[in-house]
Protein backbone atom coordinates (compact mmCIF):
# COMPACT_ATOMS: atom_id res chain seq x y z
CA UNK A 1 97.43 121.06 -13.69
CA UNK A 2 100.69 122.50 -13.55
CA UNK A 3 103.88 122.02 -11.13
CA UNK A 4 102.84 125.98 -10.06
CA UNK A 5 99.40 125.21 -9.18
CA UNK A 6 100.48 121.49 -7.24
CA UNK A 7 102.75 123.38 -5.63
CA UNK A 8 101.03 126.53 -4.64
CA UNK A 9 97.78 124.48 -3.26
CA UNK A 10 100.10 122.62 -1.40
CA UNK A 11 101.77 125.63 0.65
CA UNK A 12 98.50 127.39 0.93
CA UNK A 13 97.31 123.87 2.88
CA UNK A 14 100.54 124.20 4.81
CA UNK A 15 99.36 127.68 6.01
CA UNK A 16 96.44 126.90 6.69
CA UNK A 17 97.84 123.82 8.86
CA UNK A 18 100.19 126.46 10.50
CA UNK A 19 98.01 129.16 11.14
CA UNK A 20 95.73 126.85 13.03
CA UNK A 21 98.63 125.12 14.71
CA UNK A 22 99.89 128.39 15.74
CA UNK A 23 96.46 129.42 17.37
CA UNK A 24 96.20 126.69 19.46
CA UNK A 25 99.15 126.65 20.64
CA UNK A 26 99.17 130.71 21.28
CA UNK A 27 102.42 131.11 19.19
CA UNK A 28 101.57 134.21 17.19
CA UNK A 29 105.01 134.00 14.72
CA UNK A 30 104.09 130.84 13.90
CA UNK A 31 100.22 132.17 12.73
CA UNK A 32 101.83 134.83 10.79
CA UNK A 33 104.36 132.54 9.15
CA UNK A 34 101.01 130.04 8.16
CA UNK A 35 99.15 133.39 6.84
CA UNK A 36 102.11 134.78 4.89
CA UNK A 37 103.03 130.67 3.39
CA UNK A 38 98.63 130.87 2.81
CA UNK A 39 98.69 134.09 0.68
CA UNK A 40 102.20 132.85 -0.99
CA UNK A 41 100.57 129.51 -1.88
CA UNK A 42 97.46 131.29 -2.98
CA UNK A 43 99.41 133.95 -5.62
CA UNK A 44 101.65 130.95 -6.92
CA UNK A 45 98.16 128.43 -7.66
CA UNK A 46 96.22 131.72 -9.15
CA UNK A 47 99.67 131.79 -11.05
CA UNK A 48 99.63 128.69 -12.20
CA UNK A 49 96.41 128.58 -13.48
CA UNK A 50 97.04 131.94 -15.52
CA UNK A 51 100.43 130.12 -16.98
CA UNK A 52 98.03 126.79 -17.89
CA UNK A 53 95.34 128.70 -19.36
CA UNK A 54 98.21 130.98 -21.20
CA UNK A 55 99.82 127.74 -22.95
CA UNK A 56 95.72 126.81 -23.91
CA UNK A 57 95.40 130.07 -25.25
CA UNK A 58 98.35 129.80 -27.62
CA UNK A 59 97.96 126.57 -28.69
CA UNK A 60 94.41 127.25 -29.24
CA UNK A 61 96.39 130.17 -31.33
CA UNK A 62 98.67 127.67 -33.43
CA UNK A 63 95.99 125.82 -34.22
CA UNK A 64 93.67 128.58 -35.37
CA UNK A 65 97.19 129.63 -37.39
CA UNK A 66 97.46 126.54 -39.03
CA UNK A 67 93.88 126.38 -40.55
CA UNK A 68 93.54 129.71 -41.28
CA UNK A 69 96.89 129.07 -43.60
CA UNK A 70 95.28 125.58 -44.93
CA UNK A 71 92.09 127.59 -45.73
CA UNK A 72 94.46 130.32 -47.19
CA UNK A 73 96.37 128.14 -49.49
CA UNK A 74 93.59 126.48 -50.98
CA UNK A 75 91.69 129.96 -51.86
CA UNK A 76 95.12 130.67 -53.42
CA UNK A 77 94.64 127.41 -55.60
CA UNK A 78 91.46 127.69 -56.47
CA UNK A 79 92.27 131.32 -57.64
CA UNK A 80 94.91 130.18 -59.57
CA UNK A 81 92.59 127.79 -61.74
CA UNK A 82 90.42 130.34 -61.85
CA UNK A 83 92.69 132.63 -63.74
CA UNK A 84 94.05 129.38 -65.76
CA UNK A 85 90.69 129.00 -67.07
CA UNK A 86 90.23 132.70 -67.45
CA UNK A 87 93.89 132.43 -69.57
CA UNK A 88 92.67 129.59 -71.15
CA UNK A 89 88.97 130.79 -72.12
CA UNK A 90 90.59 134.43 -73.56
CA UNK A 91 93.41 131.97 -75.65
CA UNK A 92 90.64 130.22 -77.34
CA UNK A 93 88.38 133.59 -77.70
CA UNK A 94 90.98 135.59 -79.36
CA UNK A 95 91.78 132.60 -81.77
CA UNK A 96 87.98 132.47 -82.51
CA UNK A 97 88.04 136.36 -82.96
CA UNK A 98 91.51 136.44 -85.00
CA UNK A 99 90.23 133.45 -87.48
CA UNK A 100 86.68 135.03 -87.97
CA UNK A 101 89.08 138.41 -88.49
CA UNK A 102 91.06 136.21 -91.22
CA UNK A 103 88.00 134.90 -92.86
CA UNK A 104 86.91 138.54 -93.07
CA UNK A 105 90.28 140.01 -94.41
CA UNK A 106 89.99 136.55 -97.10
CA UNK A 107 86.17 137.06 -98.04
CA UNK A 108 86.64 140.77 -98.64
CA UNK A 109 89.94 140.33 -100.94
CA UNK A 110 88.19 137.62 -102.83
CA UNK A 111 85.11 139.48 -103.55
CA UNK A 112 86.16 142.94 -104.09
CA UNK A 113 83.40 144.67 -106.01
CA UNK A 114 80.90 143.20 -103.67
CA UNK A 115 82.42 144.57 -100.71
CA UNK A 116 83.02 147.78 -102.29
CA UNK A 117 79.29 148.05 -103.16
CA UNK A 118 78.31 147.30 -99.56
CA UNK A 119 80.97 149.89 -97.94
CA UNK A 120 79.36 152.51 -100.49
CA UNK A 121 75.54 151.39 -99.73
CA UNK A 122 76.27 151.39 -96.00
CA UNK A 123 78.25 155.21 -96.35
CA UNK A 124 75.09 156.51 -98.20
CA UNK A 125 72.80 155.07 -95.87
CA UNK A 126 74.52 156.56 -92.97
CA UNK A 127 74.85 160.08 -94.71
CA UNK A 128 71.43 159.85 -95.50
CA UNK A 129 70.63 159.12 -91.77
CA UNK A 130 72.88 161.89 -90.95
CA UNK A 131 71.88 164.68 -92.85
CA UNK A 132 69.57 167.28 -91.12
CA UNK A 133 67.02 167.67 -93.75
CA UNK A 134 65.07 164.18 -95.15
């Protein structure tokens, strides 16, 4: 409860008091003045209670700012090891591939003829495969 609603309740009491003062009494300003302080005391509580329920609202707000940025920064992390391991994974793959590549390059200059004969078997094969007549 806030000072606008204490003090709103208060003079809406005080009009009430006056009002009823004021009608026994047969003094009609002074019922006026209690219904005017009554609907002055009731805007500044209904006031008050908007303001209170305003501040709840935005620090339900921070709050719901803050985790959604702790949620947010730890999907960032865990994306960022993803795409470390990704980086890491494709280092170690293209190694593999450039050392099998190597090993290739290394058989084939070692063992020329053989290669030869299996680049000229696998042409004929395929022009053979090719052709339109068998």
């Amino acid at each position: 409860m806030n000072r606008d609603e204490i003090r709103g309740a208060s003079r809406h009491l005080k009009g009430r008091a006056q009002s009823a003062v004021g009608g026994l009494t047969g003094d009609p300003a002074r019922q006026v003045r209690g219904a005017v302080n009554q609907v002055a005391g009731g805007a500044q509580y209904a006031y008050g209670r908007v303001r209170d329920r305003a501040e709840d609202l935005a620090e339900d707000g921070r709050h719901l700012a803050h985790a959604t940025r702790e949620r947010a920064e730890g999907l960032i992390d865990d994306g960022r090891h993803y795409a470390e391991e990704a980086r890491r994974q494709a280092t170690t793959h293209g190694r593999r591939a450039a050392n099998h590549g190597r090993r290739a390059v290394r058989y084939a200059d070692s063992h020329r003829t053989s290669t030869l004969l299996t680049f000229v078997g696998v042409a004929f094969a395929f022009g053979w495969l090719a052709r339109s007549s068998r």
